[in-house]
N, C-alpha and C. Protein backbone atom coordinates (compact mmCIF):
# COMPACT_ATOMS: atom_id res chain seq x y z
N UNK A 1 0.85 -1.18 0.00
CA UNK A 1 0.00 0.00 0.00
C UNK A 1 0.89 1.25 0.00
N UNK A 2 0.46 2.23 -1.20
CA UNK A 2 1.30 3.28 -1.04
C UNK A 2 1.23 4.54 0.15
N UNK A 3 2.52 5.39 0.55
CA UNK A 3 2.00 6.11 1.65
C UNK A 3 1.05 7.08 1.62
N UNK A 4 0.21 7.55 2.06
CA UNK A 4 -0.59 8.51 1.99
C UNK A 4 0.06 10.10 1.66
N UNK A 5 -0.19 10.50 0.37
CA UNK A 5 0.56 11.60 -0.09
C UNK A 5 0.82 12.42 1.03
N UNK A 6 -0.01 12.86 1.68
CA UNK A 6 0.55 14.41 2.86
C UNK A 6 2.25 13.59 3.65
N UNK A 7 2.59 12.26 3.77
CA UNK A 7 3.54 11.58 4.06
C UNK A 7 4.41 11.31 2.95
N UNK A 8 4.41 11.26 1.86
CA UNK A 8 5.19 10.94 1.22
C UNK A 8 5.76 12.20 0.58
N UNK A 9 5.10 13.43 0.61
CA UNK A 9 5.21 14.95 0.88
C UNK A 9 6.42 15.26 1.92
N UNK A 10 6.16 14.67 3.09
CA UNK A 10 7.26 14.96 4.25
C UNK A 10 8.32 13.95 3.79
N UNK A 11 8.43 12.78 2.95
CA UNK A 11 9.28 12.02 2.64
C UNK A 11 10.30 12.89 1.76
N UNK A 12 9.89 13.47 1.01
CA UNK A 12 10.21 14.29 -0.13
C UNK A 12 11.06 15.66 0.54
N UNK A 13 10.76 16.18 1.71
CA UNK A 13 11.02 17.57 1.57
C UNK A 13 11.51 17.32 2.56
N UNK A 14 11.56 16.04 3.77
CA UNK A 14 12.65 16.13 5.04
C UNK A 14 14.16 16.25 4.64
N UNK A 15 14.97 16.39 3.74
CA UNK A 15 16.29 16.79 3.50
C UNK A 15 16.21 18.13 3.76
N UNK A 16 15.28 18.44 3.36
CA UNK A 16 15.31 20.15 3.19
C UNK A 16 15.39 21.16 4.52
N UNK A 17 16.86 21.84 5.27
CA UNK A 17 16.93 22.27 6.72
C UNK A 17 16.71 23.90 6.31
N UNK A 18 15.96 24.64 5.53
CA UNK A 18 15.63 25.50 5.01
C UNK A 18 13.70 25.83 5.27
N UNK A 19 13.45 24.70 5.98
CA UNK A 19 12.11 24.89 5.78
C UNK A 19 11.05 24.98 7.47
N UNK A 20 9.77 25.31 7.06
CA UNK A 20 9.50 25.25 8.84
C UNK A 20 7.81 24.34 8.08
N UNK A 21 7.95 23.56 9.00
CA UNK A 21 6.37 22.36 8.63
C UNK A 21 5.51 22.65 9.58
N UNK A 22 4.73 23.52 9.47
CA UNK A 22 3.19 22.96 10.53
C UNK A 22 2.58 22.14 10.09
N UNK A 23 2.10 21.52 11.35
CA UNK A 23 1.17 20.06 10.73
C UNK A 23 0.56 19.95 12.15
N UNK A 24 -0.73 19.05 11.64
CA UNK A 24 -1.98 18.67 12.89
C UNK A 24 -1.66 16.71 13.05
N UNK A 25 -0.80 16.59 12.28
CA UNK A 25 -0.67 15.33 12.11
C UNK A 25 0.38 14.42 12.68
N UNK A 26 0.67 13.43 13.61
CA UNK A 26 1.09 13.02 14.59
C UNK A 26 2.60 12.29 13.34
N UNK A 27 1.32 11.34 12.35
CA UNK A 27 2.31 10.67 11.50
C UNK A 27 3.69 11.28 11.21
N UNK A 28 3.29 12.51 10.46
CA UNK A 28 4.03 13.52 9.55
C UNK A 28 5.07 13.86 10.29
N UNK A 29 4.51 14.52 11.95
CA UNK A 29 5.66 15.06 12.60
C UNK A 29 6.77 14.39 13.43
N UNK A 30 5.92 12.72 13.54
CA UNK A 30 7.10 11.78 14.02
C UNK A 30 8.13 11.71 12.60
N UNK A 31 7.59 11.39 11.46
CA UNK A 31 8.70 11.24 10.60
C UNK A 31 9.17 12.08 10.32
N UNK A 32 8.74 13.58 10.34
CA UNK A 32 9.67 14.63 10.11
C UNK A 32 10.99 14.69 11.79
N UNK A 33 10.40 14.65 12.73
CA UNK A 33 11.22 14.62 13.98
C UNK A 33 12.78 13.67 13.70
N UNK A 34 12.47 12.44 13.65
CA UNK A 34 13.68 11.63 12.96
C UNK A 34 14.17 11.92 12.05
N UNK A 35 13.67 12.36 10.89
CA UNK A 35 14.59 12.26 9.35
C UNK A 35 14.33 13.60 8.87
N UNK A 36 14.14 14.27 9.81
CA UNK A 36 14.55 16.44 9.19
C UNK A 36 15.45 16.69 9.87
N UNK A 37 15.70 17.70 9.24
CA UNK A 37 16.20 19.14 9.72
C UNK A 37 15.51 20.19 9.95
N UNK A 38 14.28 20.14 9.51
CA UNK A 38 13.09 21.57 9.40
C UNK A 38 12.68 21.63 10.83
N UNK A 39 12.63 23.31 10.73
CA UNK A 39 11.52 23.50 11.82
C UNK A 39 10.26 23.07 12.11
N UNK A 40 10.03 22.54 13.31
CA UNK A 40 9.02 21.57 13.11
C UNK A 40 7.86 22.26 14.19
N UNK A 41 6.92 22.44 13.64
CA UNK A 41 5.69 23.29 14.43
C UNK A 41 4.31 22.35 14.33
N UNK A 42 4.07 21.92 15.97
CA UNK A 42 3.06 21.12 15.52
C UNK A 42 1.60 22.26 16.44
N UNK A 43 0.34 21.32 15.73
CA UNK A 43 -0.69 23.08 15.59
C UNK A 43 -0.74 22.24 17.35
N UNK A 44 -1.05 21.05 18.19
CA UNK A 44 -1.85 20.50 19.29
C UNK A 44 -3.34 20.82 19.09
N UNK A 45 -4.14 20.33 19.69
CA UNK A 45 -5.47 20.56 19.76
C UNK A 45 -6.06 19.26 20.50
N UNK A 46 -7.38 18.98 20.09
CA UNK A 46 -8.31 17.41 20.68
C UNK A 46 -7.56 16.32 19.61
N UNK A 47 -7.33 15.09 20.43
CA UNK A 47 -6.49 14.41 19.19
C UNK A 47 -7.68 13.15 19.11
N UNK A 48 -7.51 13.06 17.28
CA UNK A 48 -8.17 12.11 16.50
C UNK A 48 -7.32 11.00 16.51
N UNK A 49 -7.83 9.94 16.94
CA UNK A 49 -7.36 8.86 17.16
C UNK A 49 -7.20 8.45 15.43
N UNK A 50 -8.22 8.14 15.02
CA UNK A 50 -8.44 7.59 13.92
C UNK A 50 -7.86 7.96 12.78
N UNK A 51 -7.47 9.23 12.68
CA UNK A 51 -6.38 10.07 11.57
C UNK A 51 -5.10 10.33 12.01
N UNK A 52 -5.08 10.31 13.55
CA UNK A 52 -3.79 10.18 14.12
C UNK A 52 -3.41 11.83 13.59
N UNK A 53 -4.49 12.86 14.16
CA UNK A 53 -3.94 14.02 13.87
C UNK A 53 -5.09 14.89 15.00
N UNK A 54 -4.42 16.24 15.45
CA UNK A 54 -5.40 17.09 16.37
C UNK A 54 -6.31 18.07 15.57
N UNK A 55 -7.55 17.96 16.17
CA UNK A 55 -8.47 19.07 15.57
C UNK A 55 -9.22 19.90 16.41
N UNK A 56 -10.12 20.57 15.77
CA UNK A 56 -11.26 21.29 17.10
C UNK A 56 -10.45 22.69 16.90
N UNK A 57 -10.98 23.68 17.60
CA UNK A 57 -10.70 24.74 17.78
C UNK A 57 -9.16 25.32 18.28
N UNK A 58 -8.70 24.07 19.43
CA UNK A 58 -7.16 24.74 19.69
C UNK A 58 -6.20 24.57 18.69
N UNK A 59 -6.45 23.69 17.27
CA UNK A 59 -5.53 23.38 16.66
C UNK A 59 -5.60 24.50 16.05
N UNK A 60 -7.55 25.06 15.29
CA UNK A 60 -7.21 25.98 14.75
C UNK A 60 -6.75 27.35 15.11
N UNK A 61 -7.32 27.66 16.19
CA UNK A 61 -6.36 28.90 16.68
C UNK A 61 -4.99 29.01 16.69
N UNK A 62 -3.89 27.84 16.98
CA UNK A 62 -2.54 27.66 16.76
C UNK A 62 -2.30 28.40 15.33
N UNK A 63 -3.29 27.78 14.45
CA UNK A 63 -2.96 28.56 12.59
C UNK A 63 -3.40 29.44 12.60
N UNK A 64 -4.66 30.05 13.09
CA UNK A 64 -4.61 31.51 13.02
C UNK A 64 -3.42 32.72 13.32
N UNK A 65 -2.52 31.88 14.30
CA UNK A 65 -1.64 33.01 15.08
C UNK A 65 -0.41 32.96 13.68
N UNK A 66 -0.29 32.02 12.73
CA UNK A 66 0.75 32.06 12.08
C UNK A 66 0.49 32.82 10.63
N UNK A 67 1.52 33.15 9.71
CA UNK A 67 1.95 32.96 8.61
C UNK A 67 2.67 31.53 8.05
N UNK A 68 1.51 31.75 6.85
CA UNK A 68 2.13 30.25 6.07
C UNK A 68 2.16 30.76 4.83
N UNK A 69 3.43 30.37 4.27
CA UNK A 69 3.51 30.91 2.60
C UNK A 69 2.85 29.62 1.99
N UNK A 70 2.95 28.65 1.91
CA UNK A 70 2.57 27.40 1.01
C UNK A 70 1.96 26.62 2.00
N UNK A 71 0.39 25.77 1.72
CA UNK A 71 -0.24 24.91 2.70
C UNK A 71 -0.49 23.70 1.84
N UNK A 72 0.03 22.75 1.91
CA UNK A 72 -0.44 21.36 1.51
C UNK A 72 -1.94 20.59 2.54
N UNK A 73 -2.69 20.69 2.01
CA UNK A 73 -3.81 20.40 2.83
C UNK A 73 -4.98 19.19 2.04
N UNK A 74 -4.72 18.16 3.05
CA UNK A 74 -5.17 16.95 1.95
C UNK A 74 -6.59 16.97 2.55
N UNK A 75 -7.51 15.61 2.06
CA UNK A 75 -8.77 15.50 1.73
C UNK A 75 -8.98 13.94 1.89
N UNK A 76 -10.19 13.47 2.94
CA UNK A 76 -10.53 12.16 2.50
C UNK A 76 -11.62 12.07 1.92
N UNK A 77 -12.28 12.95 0.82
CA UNK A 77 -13.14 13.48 0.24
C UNK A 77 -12.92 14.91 -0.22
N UNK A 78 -13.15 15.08 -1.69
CA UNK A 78 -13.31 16.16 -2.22
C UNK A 78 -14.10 15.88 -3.60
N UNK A 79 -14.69 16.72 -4.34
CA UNK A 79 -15.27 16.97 -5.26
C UNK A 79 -15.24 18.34 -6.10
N UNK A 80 -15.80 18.74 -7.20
CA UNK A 80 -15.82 20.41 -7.58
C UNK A 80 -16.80 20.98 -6.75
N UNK A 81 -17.46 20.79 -5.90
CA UNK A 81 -17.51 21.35 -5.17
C UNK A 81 -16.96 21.61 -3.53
N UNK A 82 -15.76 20.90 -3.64
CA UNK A 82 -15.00 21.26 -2.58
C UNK A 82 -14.57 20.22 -1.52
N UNK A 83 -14.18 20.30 -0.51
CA UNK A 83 -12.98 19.05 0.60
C UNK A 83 -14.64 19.13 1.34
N UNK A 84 -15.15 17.96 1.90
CA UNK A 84 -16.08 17.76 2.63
C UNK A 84 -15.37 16.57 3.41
N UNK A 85 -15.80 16.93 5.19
CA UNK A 85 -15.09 15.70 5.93
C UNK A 85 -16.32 15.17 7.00
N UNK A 86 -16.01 14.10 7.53
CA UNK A 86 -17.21 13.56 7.94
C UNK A 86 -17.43 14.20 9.48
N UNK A 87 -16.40 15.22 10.17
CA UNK A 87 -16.21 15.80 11.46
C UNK A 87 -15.55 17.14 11.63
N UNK A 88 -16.48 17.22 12.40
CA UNK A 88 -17.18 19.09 12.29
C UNK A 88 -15.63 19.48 12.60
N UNK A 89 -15.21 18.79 14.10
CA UNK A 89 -14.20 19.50 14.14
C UNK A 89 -12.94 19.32 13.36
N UNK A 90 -12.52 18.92 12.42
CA UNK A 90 -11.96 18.96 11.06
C UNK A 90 -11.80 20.41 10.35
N UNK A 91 -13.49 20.62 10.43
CA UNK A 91 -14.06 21.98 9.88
C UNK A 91 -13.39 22.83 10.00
N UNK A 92 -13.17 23.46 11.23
CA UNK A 92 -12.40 24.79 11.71
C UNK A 92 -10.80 24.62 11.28
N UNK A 93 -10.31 23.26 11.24
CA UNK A 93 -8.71 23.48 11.01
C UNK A 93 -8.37 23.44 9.44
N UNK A 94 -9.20 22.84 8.79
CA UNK A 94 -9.22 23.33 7.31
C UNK A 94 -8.91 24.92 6.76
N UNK A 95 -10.31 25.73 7.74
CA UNK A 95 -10.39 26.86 7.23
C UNK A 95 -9.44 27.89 7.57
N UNK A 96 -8.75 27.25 9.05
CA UNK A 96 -7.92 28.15 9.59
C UNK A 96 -6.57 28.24 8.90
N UNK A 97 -6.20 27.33 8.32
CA UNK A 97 -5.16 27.03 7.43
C UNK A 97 -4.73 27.74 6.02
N UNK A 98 -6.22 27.69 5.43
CA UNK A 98 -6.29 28.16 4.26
C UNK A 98 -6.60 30.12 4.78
N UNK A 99 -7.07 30.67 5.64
CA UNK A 99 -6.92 31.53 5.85
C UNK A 99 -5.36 32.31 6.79
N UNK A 100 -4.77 31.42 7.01
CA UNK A 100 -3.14 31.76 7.50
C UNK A 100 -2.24 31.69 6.24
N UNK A 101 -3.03 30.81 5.01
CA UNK A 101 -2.26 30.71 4.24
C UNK A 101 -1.73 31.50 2.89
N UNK A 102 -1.10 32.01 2.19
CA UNK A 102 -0.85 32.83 1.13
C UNK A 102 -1.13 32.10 -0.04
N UNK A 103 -0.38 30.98 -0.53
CA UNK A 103 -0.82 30.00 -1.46
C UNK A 103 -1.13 28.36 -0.82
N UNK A 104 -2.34 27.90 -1.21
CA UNK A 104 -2.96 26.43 -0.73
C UNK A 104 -2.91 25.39 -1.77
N UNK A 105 -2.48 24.21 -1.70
CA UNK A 105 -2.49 23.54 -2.86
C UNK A 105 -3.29 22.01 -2.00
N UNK A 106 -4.45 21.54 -2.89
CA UNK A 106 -5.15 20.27 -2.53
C UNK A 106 -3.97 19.34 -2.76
N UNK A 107 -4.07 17.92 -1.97
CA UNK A 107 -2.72 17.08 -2.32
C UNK A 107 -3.74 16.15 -1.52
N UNK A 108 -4.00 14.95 -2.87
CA UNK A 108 -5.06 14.12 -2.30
C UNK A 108 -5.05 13.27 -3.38
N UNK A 109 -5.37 11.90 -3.19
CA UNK A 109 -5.09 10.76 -4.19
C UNK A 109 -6.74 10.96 -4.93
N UNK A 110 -7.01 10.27 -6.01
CA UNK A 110 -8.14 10.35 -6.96
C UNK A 110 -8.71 8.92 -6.40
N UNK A 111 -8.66 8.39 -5.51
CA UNK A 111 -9.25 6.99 -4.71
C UNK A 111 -10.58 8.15 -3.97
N UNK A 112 -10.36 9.55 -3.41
CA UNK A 112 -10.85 10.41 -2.41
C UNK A 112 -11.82 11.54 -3.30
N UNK A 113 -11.88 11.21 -4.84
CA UNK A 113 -12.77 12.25 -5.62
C UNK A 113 -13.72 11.48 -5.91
N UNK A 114 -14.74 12.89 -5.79
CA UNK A 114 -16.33 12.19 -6.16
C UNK A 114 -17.11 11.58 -4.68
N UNK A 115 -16.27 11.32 -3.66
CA UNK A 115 -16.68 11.26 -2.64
C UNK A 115 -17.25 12.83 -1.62
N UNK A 116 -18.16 12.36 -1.07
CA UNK A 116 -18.74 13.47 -0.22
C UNK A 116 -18.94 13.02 1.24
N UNK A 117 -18.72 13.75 2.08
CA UNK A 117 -18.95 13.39 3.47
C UNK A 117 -20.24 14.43 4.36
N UNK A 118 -20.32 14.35 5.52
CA UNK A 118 -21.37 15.51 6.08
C UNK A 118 -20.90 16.98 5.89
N UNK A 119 -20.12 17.50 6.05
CA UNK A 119 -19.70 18.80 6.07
C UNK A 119 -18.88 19.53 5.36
N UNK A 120 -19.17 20.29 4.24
CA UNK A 120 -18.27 21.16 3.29
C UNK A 120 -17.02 22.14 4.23
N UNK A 121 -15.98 21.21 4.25
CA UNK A 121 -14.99 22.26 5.08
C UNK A 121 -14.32 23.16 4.01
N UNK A 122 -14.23 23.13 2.52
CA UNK A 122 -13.57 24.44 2.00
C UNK A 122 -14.35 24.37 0.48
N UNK A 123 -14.36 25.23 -0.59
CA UNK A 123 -14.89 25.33 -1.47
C UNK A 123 -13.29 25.43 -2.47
N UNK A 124 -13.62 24.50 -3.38
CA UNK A 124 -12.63 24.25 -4.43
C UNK A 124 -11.79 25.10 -4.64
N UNK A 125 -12.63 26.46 -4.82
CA UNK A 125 -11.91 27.44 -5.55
C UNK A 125 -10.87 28.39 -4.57
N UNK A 126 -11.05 27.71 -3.51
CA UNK A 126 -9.70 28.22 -2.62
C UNK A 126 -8.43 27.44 -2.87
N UNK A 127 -8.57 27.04 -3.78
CA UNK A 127 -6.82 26.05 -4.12
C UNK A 127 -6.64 26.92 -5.29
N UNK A 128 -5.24 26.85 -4.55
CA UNK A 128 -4.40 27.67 -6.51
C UNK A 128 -3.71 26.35 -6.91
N UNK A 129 -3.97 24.96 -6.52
CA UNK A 129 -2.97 24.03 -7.27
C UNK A 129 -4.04 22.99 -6.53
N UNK A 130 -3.79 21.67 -7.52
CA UNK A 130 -3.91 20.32 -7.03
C UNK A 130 -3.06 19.40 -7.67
N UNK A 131 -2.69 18.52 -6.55
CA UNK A 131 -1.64 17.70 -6.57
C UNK A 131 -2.56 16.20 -6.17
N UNK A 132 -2.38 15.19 -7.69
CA UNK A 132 -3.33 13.95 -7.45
C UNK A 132 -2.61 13.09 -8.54
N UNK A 133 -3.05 12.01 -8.50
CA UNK A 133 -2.41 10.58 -9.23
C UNK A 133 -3.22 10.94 -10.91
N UNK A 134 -2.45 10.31 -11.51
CA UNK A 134 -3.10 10.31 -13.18
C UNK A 134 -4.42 9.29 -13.33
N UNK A 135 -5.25 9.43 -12.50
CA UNK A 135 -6.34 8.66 -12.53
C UNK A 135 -7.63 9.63 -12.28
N UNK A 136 -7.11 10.66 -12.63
CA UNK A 136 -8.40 11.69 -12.32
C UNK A 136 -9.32 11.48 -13.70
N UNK A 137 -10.58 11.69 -13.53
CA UNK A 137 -11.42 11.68 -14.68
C UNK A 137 -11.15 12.83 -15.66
N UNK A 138 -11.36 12.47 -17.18
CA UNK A 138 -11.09 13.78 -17.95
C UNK A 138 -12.31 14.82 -17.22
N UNK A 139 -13.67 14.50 -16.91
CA UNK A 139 -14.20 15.59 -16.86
C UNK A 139 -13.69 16.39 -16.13
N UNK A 140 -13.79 15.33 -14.81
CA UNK A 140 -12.69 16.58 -13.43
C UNK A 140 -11.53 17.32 -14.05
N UNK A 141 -10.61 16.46 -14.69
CA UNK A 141 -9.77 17.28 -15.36
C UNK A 141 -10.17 18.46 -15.90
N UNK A 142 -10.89 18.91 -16.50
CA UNK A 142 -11.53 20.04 -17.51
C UNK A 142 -11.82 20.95 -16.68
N UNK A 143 -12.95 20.44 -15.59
CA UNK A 143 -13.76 21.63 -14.71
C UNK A 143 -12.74 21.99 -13.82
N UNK A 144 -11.29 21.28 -13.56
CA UNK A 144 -10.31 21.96 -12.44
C UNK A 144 -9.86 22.81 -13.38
N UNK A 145 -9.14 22.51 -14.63
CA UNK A 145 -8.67 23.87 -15.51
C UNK A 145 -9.34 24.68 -15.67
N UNK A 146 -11.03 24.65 -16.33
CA UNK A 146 -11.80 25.55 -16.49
C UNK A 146 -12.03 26.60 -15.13
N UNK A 147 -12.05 26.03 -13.73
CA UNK A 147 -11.61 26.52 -12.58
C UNK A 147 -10.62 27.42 -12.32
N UNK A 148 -9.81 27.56 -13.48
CA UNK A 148 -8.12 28.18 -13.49
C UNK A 148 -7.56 27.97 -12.05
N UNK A 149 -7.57 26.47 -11.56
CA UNK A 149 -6.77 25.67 -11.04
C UNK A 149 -5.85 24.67 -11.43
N UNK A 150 -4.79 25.44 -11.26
CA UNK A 150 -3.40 24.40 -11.76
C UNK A 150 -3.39 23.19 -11.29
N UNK A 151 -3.45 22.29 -12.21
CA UNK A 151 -3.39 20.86 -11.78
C UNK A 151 -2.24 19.95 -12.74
N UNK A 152 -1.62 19.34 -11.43
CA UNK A 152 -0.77 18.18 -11.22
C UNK A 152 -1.00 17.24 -10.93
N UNK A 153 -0.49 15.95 -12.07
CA UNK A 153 -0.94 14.81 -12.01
C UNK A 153 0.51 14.29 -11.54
N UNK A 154 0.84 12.80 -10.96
CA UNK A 154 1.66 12.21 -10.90
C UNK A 154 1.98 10.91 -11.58
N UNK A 155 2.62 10.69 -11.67
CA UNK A 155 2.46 8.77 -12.33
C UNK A 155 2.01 7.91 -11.42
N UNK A 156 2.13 8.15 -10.07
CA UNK A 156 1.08 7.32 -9.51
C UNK A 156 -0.03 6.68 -9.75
């Protein structure tokens, strides 16, 4: 099973001692802790067992207090109409992110499109980029360009 992109993201960029990572995610920041050099900023908050990452309101207030030039912010569900997650408190650390953030890029496998969950945590058109496997549908393909959202496929 391949790693879940937001991890194979930190696989990619832990050489890099030039950089500072916030993350809500336990995974990410154990493997960044061992195999970086980056500044490593984790948001804390109520911790999700099940994603193995913190949410709820203290995480998002942690991102409110920051500047972020670039946000990689993945999805276990998204569609053109936007990242929907099945828990509210999810909700708030989505938005807080993308509002700390300067540029946001979706980074989410095409196993997670076309799926919908209870709660619209961001609307599409807040990504200036998506980052997904070459298995996206042509239509999606079309309506993300027609979107004038830059999209990246991988060979994945």
């Amino acid at each position: 099973m391949p790693a879940p992109p937001t991890l194979a993201l930190a696989k990619q960029i832990g050489e890099r001692g030039d950089l500072t990572v916030v993350t809500n995610d336990f995974v990410i920041a154990a493997y960044l802790l061992e195999n970086s050099q980056c500044e490593l900023i984790h948001t804390g908050g109520t911790v999700c067992r099940e994603n193995r990452s913190c949410v709820g309101e203290a995480a998002a207030q942690a991102l409110r207090q920051l500047f972020i030039d670039l946000a990689f912010i993945s999805a276990s569900s998204w569609s053109m109409r936007g990242l929907s997650t099945p828990s509210e408190d999810k909700v708030a650390v989505k938005k807080a992110i993308v509002d700390a953030s300067r540029r946001r890029i979706l980074l989410s496998d095409t196993s997670k499109y076309g799926k919908v969950a209870t709660y619209l945590a961001l609307p599409i058109a807040v990504f200036d980029a998506i980052i997904t496997d070459s298995y996206l549908p042509d239509a999606a393909q079309t309506a993300i360009q027609q979107a004038n959202i830059t999209l990246h496929m991988t060979g994945e």
